[in-house]
Every structure is written in structure tokens, then in C-alpha cells.
PDB file of N, CA and C in Angstrom:
ATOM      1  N   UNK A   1     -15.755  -9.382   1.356  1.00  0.00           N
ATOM      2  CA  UNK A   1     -15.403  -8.054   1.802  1.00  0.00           C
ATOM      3  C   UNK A   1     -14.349  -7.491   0.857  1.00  0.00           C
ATOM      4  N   UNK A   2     -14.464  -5.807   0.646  1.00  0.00           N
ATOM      5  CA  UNK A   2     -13.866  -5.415  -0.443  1.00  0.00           C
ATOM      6  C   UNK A   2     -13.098  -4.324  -0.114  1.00  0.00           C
ATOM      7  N   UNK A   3     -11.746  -3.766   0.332  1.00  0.00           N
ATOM      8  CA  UNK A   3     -11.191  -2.222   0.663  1.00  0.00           C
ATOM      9  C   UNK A   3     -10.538  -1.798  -0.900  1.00  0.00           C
ATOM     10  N   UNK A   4     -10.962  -0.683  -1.201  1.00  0.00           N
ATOM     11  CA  UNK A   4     -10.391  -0.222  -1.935  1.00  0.00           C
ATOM     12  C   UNK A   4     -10.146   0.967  -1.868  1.00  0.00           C
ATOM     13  N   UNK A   5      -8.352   1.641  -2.190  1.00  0.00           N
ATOM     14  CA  UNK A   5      -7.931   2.266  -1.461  1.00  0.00           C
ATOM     15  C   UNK A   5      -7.253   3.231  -3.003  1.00  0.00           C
ATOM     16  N   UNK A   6      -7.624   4.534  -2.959  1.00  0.00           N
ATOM     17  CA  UNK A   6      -7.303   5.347  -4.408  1.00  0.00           C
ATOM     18  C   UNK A   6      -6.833   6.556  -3.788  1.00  0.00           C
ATOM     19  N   UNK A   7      -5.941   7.069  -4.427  1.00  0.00           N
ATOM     20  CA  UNK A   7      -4.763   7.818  -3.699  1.00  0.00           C
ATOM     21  C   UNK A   7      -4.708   9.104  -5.034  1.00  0.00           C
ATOM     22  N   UNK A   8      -5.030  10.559  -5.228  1.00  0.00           N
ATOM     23  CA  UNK A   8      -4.783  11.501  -5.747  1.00  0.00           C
ATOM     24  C   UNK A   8      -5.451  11.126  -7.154  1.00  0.00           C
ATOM     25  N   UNK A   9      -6.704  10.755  -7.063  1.00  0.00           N
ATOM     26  CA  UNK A   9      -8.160  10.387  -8.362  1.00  0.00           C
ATOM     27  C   UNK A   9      -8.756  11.896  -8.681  1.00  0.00           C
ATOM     28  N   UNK A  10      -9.158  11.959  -9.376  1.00  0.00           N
ATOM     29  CA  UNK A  10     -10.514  12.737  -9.715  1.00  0.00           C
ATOM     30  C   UNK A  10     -11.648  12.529  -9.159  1.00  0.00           C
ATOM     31  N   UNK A  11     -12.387  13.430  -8.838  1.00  0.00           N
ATOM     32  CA  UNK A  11     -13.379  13.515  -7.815  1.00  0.00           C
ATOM     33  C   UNK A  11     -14.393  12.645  -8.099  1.00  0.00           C
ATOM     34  N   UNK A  12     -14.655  12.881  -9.388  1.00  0.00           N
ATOM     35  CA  UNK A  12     -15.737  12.273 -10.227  1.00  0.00           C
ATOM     36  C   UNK A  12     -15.737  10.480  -9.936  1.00  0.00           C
ATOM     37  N   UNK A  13     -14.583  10.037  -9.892  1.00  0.00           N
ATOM     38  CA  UNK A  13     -14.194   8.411  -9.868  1.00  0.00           C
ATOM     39  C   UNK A  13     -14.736   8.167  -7.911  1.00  0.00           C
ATOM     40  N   UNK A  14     -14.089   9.188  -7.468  1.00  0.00           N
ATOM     41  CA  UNK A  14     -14.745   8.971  -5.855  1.00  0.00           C
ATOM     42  C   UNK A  14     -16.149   8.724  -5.740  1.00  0.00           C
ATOM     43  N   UNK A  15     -17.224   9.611  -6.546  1.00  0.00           N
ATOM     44  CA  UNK A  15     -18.316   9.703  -6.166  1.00  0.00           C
ATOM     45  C   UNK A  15     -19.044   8.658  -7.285  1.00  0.00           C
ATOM     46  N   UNK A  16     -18.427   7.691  -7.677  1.00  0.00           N
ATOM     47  CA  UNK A  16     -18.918   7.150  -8.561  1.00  0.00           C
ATOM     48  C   UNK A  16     -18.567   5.539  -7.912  1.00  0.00           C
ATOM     49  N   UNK A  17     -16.946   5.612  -7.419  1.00  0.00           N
ATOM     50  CA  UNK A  17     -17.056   4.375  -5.974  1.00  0.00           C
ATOM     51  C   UNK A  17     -18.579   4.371  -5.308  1.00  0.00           C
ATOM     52  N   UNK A  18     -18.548   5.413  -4.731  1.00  0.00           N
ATOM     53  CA  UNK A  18     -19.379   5.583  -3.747  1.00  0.00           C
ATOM     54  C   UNK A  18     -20.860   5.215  -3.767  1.00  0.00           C
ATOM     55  N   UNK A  19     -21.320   5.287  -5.210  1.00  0.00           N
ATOM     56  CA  UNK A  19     -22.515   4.409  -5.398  1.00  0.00           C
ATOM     57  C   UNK A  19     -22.724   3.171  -4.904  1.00  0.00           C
ATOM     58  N   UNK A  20     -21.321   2.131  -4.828  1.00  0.00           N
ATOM     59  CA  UNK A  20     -21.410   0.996  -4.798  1.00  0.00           C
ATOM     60  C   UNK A  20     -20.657   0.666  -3.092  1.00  0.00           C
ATOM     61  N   UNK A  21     -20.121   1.118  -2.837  1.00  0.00           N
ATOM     62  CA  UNK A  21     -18.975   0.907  -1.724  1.00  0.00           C
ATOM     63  C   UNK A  21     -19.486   2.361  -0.969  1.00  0.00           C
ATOM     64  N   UNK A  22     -18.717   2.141   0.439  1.00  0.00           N
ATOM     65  CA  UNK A  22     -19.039   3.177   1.482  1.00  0.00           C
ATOM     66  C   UNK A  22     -17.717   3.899   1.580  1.00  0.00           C
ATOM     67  N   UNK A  23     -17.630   5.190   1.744  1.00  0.00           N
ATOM     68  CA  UNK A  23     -15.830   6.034   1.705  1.00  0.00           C
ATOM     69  C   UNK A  23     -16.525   5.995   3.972  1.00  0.00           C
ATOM     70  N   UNK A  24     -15.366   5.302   4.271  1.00  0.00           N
ATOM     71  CA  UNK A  24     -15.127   5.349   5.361  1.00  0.00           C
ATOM     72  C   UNK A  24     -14.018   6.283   6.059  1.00  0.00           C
ATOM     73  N   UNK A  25     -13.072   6.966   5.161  1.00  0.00           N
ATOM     74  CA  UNK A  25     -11.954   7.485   5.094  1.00  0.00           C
ATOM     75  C   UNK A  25     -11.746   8.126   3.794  1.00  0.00           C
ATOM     76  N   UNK A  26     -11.210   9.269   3.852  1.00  0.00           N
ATOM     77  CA  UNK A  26     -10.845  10.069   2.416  1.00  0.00           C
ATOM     78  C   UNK A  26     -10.164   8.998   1.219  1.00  0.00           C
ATOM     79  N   UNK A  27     -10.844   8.747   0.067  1.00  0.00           N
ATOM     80  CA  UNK A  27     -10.467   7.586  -0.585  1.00  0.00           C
ATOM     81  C   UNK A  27      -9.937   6.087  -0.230  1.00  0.00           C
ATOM     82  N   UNK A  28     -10.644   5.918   0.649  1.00  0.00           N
ATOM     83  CA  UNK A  28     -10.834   4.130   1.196  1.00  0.00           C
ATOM     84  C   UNK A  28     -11.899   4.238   1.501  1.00  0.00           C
ATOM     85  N   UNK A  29     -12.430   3.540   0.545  1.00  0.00           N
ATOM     86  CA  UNK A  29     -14.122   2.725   0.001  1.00  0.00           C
ATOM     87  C   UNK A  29     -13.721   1.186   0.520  1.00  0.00           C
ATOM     88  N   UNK A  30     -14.632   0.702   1.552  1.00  0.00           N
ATOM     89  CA  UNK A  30     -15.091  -0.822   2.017  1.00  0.00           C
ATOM     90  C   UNK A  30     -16.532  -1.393   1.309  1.00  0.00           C
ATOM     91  N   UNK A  31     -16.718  -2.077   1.101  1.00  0.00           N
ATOM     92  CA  UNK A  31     -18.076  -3.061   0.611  1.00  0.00           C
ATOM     93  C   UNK A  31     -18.076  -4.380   0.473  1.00  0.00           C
ATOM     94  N   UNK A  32     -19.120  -5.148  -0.366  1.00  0.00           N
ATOM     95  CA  UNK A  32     -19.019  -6.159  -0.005  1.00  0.00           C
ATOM     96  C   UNK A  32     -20.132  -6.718  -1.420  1.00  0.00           C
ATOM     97  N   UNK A  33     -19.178  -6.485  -2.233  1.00  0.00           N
ATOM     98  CA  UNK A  33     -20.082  -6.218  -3.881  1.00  0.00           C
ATOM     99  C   UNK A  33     -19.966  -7.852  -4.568  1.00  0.00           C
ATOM    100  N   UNK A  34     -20.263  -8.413  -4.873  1.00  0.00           N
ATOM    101  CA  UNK A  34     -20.421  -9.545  -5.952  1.00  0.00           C
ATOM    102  C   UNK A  34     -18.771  -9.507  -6.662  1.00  0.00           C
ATOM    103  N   UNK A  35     -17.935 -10.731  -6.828  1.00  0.00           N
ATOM    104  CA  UNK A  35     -16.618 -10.490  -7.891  1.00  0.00           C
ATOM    105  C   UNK A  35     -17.362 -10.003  -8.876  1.00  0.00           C
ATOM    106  N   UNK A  36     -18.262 -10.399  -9.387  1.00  0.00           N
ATOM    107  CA  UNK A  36     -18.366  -9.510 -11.381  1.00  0.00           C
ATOM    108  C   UNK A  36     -18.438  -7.899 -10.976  1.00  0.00           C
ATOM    109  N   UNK A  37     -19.211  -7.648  -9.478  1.00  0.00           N
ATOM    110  CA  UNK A  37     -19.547  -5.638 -10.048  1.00  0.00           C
ATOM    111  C   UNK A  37     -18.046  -5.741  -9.219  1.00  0.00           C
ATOM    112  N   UNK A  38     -16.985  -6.337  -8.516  1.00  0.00           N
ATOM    113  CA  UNK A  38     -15.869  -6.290  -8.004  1.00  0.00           C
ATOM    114  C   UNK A  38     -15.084  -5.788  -9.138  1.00  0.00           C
ATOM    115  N   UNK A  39     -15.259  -6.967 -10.121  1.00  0.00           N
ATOM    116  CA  UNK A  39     -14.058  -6.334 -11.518  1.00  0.00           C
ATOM    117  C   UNK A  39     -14.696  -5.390 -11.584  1.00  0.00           C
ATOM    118  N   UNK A  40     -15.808  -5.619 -12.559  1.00  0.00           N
ATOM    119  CA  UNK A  40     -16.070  -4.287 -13.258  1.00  0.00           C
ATOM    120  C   UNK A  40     -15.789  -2.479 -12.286  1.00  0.00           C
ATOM    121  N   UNK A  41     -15.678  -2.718 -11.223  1.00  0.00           N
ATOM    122  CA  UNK A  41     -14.987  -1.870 -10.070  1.00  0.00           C
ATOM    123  C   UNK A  41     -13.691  -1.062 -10.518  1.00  0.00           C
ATOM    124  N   UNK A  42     -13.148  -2.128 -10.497  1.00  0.00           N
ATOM    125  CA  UNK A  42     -11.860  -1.949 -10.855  1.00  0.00           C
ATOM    126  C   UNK A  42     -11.037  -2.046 -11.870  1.00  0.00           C
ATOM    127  N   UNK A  43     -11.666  -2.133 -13.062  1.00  0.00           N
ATOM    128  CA  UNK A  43     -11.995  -1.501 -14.326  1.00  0.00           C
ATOM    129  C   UNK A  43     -11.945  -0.322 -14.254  1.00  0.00           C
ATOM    130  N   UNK A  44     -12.678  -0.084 -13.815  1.00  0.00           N
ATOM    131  CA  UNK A  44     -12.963   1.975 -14.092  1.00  0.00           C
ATOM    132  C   UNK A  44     -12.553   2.510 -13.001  1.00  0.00           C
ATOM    133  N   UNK A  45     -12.185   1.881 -11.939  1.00  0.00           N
ATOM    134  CA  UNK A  45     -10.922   2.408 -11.171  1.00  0.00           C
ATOM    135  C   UNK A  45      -9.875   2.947 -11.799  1.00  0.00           C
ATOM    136  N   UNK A  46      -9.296   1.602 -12.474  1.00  0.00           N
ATOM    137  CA  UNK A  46      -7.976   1.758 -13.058  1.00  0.00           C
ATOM    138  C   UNK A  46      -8.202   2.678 -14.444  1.00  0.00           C
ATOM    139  N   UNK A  47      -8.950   2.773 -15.038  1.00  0.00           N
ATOM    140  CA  UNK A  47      -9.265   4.084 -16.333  1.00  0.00           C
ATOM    141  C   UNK A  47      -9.434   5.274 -15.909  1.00  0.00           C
ATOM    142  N   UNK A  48     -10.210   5.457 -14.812  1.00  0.00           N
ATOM    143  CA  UNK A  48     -10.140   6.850 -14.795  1.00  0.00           C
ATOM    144  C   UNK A  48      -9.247   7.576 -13.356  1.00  0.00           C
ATOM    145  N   UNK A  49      -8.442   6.409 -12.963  1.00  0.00           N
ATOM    146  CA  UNK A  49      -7.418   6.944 -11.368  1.00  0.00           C
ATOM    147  C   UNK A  49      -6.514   8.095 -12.297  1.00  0.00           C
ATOM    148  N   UNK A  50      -6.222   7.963 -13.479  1.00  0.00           N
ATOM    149  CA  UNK A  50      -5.523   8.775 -14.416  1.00  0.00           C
ATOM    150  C   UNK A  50      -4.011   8.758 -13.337  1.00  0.00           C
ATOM    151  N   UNK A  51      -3.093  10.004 -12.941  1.00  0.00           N
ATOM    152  CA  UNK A  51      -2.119   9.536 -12.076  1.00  0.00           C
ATOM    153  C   UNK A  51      -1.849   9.266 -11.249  1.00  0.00           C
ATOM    154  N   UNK A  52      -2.966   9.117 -10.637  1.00  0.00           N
ATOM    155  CA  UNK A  52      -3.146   8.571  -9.326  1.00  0.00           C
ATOM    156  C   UNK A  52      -2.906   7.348  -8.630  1.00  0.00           C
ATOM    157  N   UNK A  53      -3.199   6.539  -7.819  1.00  0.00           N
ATOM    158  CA  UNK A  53      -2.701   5.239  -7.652  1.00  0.00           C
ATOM    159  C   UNK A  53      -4.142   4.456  -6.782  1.00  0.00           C
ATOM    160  N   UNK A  54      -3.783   3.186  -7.004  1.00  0.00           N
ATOM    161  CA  UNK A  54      -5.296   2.307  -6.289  1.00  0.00           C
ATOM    162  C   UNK A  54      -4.832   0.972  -5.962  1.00  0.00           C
ATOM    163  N   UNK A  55      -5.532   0.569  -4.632  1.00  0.00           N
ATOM    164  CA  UNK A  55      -5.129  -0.355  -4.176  1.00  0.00           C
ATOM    165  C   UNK A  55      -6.692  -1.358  -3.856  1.00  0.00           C
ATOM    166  N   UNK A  56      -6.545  -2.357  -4.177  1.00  0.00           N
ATOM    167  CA  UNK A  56      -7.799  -3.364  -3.788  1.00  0.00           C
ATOM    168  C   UNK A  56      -7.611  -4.694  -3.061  1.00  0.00           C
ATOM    169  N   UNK A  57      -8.155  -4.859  -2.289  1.00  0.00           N
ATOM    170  CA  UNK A  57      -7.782  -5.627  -1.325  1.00  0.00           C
ATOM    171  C   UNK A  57      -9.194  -6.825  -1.314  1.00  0.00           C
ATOM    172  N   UNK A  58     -10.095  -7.651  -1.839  1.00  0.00           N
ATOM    173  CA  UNK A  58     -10.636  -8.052  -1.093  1.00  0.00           C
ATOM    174  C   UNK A  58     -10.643  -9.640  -0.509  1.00  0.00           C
ATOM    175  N   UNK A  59     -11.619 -10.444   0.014  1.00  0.00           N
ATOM    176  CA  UNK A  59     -11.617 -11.855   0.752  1.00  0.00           C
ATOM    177  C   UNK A  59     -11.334 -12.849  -0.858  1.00  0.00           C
ATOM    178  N   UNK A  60     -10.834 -13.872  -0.271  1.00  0.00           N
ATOM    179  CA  UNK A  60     -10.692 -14.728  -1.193  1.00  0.00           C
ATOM    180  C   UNK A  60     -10.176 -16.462  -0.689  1.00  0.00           C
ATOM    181  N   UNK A  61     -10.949 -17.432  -1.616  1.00  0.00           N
ATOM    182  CA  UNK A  61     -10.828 -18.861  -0.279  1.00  0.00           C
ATOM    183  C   UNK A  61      -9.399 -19.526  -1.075  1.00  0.00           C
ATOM    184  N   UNK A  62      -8.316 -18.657  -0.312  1.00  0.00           N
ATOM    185  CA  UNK A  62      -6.723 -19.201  -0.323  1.00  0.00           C
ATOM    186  C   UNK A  62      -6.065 -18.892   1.488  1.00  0.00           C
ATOM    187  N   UNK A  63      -4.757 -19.156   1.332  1.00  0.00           N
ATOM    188  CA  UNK A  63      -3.726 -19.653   2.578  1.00  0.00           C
ATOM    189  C   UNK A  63      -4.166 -18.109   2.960  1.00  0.00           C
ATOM    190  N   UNK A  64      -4.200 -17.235   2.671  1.00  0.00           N
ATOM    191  CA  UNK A  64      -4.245 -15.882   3.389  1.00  0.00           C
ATOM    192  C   UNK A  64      -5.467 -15.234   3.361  1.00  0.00           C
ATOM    193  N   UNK A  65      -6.433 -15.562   2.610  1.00  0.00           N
ATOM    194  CA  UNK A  65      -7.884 -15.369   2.790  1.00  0.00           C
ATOM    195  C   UNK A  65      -8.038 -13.764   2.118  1.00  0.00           C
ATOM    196  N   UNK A  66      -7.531 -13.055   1.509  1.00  0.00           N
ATOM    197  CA  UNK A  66      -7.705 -12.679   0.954  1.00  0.00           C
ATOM    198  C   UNK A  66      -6.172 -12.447  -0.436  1.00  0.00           C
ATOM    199  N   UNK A  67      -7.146 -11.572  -1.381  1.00  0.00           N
ATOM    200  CA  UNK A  67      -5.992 -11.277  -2.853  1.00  0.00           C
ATOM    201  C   UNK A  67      -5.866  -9.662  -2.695  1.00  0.00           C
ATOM    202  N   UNK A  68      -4.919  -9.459  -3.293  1.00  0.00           N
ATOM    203  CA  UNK A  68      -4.692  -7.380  -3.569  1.00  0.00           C
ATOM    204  C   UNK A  68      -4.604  -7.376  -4.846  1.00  0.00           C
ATOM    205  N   UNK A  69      -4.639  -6.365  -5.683  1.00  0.00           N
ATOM    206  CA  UNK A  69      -4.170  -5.997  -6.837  1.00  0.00           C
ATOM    207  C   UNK A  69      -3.616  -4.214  -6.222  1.00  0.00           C
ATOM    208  N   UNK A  70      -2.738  -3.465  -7.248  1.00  0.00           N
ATOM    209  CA  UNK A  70      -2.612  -2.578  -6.894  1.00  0.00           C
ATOM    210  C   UNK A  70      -2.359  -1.719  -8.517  1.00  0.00           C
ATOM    211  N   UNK A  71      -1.977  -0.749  -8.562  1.00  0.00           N
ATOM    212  CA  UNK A  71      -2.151   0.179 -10.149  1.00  0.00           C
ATOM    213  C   UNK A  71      -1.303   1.265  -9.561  1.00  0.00           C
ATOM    214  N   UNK A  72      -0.527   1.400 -10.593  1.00  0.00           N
ATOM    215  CA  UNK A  72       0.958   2.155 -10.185  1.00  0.00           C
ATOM    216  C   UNK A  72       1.617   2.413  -8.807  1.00  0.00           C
ATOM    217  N   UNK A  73       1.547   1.394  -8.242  1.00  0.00           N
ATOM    218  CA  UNK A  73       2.498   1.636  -7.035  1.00  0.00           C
ATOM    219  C   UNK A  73       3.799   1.381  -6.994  1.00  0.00           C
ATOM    220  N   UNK A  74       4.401   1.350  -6.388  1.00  0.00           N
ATOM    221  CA  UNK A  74       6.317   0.922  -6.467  1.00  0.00           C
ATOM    222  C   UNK A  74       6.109  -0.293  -5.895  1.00  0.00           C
ATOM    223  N   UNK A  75       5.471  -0.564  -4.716  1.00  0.00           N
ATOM    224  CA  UNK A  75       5.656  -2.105  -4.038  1.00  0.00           C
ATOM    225  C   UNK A  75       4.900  -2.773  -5.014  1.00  0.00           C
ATOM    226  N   UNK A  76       5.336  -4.323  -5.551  1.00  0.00           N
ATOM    227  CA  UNK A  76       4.734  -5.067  -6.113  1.00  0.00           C
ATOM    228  C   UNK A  76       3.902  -6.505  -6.191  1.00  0.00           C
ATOM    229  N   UNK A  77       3.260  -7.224  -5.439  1.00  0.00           N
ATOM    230  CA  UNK A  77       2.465  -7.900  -5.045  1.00  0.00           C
ATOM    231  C   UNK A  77       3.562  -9.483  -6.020  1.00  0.00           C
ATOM    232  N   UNK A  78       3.974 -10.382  -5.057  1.00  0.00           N
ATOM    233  CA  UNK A  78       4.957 -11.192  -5.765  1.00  0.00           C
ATOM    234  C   UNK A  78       4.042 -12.529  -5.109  1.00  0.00           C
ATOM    235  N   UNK A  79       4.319 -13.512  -5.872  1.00  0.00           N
ATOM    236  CA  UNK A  79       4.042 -15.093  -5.440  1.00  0.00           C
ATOM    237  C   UNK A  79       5.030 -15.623  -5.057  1.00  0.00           C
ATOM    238  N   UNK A  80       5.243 -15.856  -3.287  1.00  0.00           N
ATOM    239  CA  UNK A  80       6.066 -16.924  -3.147  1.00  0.00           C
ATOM    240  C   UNK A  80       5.501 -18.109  -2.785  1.00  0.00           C
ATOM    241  N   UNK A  81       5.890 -19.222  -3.070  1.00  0.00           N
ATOM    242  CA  UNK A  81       4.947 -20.446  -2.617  1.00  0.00           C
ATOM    243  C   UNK A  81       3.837 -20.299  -1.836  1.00  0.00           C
ATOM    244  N   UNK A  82       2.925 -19.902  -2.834  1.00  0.00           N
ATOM    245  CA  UNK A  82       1.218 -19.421  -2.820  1.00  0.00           C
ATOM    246  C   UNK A  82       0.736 -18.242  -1.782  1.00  0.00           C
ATOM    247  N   UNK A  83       1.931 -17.693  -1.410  1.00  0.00           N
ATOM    248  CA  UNK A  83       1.747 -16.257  -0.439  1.00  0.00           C
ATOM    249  C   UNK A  83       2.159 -15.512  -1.016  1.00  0.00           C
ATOM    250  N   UNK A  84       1.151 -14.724  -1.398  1.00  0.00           N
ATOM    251  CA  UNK A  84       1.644 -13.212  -1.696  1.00  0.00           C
ATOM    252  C   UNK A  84       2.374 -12.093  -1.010  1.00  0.00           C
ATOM    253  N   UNK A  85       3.321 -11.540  -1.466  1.00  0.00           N
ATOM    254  CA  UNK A  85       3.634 -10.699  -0.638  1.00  0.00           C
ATOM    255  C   UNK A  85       4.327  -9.625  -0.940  1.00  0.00           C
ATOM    256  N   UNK A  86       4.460  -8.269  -0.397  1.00  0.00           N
ATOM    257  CA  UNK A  86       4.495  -7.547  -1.298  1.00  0.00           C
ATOM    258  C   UNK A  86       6.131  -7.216  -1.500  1.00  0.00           C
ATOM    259  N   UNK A  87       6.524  -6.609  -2.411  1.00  0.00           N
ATOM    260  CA  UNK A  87       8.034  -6.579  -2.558  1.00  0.00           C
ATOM    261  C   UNK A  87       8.015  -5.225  -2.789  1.00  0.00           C
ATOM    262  N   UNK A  88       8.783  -4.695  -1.951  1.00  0.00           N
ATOM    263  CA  UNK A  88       9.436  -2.954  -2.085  1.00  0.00           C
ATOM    264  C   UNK A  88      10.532  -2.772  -2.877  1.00  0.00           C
ATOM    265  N   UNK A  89      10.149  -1.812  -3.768  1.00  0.00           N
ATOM    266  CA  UNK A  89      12.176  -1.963  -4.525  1.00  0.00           C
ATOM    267  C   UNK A  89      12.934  -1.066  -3.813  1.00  0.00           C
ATOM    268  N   UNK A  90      14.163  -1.760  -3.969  1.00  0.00           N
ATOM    269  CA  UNK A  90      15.836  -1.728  -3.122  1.00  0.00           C
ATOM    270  C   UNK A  90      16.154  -0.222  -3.602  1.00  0.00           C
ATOM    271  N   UNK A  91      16.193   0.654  -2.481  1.00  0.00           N
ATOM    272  CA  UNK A  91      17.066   1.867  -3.050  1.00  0.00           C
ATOM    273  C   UNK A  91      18.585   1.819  -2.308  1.00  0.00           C
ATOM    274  N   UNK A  92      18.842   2.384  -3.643  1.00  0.00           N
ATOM    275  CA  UNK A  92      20.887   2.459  -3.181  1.00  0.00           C
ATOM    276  C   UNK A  92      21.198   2.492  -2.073  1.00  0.00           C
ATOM    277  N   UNK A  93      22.033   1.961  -0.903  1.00  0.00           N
ATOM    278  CA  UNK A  93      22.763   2.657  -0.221  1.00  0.00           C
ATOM    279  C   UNK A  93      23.716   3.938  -0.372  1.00  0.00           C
ATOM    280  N   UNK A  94      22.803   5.085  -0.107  1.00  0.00           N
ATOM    281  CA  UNK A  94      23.744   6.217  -0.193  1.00  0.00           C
ATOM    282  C   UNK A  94      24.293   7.211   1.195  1.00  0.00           C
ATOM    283  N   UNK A  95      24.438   6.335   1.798  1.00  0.00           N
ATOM    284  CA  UNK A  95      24.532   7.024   3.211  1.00  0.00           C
ATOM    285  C   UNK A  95      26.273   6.600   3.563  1.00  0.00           C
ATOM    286  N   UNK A  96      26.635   7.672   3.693  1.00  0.00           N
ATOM    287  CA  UNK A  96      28.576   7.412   4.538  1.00  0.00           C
ATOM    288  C   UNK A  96      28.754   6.891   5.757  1.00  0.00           C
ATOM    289  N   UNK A  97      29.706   5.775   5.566  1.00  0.00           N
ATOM    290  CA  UNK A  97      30.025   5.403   6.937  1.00  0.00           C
ATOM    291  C   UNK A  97      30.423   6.387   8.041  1.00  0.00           C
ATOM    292  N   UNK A  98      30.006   6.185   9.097  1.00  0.00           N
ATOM    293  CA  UNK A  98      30.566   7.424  10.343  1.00  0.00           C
ATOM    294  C   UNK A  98      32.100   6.720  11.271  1.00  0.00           C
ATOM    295  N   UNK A  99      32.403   7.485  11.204  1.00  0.00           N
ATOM    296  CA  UNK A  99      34.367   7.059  11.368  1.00  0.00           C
ATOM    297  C   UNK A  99      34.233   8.032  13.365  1.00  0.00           C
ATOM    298  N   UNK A 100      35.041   6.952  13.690  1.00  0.00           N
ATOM    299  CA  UNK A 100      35.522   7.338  14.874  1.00  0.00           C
ATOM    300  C   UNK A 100      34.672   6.975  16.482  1.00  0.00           C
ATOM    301  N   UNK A 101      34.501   7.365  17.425  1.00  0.00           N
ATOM    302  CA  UNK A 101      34.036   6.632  18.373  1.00  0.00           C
ATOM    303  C   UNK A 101      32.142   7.232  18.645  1.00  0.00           C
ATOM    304  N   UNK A 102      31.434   6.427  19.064  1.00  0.00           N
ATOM    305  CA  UNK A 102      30.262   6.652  19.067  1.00  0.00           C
ATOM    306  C   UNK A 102      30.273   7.969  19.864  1.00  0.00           C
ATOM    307  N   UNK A 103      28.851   8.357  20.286  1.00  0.00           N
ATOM    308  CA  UNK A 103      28.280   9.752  21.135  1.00  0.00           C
ATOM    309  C   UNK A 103      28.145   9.168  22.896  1.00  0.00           C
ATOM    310  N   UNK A 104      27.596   7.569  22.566  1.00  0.00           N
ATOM    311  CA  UNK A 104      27.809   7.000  24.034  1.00  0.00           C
ATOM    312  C   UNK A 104      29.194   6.822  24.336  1.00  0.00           C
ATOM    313  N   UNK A 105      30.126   6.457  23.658  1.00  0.00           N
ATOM    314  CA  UNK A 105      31.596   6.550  23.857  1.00  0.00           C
ATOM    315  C   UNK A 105      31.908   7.706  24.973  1.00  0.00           C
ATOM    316  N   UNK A 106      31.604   8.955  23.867  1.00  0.00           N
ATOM    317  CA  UNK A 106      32.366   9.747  24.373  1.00  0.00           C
ATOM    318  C   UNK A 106      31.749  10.423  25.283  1.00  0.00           C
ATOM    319  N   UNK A 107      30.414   9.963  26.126  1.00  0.00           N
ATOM    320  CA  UNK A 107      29.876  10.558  27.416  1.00  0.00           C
ATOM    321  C   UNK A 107      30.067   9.581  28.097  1.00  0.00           C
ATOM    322  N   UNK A 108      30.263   8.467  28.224  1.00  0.00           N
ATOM    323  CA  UNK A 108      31.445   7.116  29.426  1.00  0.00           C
ATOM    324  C   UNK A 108      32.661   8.045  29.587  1.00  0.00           C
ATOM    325  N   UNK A 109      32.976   8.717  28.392  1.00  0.00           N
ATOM    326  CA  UNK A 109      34.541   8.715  28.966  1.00  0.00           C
ATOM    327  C   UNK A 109      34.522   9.890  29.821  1.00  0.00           C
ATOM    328  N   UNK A 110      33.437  11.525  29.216  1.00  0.00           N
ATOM    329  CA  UNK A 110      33.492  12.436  30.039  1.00  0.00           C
ATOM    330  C   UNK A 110      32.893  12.413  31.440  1.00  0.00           C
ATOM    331  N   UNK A 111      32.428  10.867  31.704  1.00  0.00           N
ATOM    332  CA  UNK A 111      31.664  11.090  32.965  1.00  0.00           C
ATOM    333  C   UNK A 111      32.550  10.337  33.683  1.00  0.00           C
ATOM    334  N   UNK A 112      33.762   9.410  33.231  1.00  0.00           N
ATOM    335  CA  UNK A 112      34.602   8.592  34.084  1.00  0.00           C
ATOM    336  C   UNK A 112      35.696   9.513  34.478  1.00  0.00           C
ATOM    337  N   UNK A 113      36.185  10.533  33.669  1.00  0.00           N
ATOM    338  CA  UNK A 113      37.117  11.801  33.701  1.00  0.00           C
ATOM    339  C   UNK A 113      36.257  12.756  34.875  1.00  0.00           C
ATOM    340  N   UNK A 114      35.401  12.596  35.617  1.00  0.00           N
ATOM    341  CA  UNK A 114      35.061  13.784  36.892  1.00  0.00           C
ATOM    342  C   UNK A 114      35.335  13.568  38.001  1.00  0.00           C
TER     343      UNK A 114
END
């Protein structure tokens, strides 16, 4: 079993999935193709997604039963002792601490003051 999932492609690459795989959803194509027409899939996925992004997901005989690959995404598909998994990158903490007493605080106190 095969999901493959293409995010802001050219039309042309959709309807050219679609020969081989079924669009069950606006760019998420499922099937159930041979690994060789699998690569060759995703081959010309990845050539003509141009800036777009693609995700492939299908079965495979390991600890999690299936593999992903993905093509310009930010999360990155990492090996930890034979589980894949995906890693999000760390954005800054840019948020200010809030100083002084919470919002539940201060409705205990206006409701103990009646």
C-alpha cells in the first residue's frame, strides 16, 4: 500500500499520479503499485512538484511496517534505533513571561470579597 501526499504541484503532475494511483482527496493519491513503478513514482514526483512539497508513505516488512520519504518539508524523517520518526525543527522561544497573579487568581479573590 502506497499514500502519496503533494501539496501546491502543477496540475499536470496530479493527472499524471492519477494514471497509476487513485486521488481520494485533493492531492492524496493511495495505490498499491509494484516498488520499481513506486520509485519510478517518485522520481517524477520529486522533478516536477517544482515548489511544492510531497510526502510518500508506503508498507514495508520493518518494526513499523511501513517507510516515508518526504521532499521539501521542514519535519525531517530521523533514525532512532530502527524507528523512524519524524523531527520538527525547534523555533525560538519568543514569547514574554507574564508577571503578576493569574485571571483565576483574581476571580477567587473578587468572589471571596462579596
Amino acid at each position: 500500500m502506497m499514500v502519496l501526499v503533494v501539496t501546491a504541484c502543477p496540475a499536470g503532475l496530479r493527472g499524471d499520479l492519477s494514471k497509476w494511483l487513485m486521488e481520494i482527496a485533493p492531492g492524496t493519491f493511495v495505490g498499491k503499485p509494484s516498488a520499481r513503478i513506486r520509485e519510478l513514482l517518485w522520481q517524477r514526483t520529486t522533478d516536477l512538484v517544482k515548489d511544492g512539497r510531497a510526502l510518500l508513505v508506503y508498507s514495508s516488512n520493518n518494526e513499523q511496517g511501513m517507510e516515508f520519504r518526504t521532499h521539501r518539508y521542514d519535519w525531517t524523517p530521523t533514525d532512532y534505533d530502527g524507528l523512524t520518526l519524524m523531527v520538527r525543527p525547534s523555533a525560538p522561544h519568543s514569547y514574554a513571561r507574564r508577571t503578576g497573579w493569574s485571571n483565576a487568581r483574581h476571580q477567587r479573590k473578587r468572589y471571596k470579597s462579596r
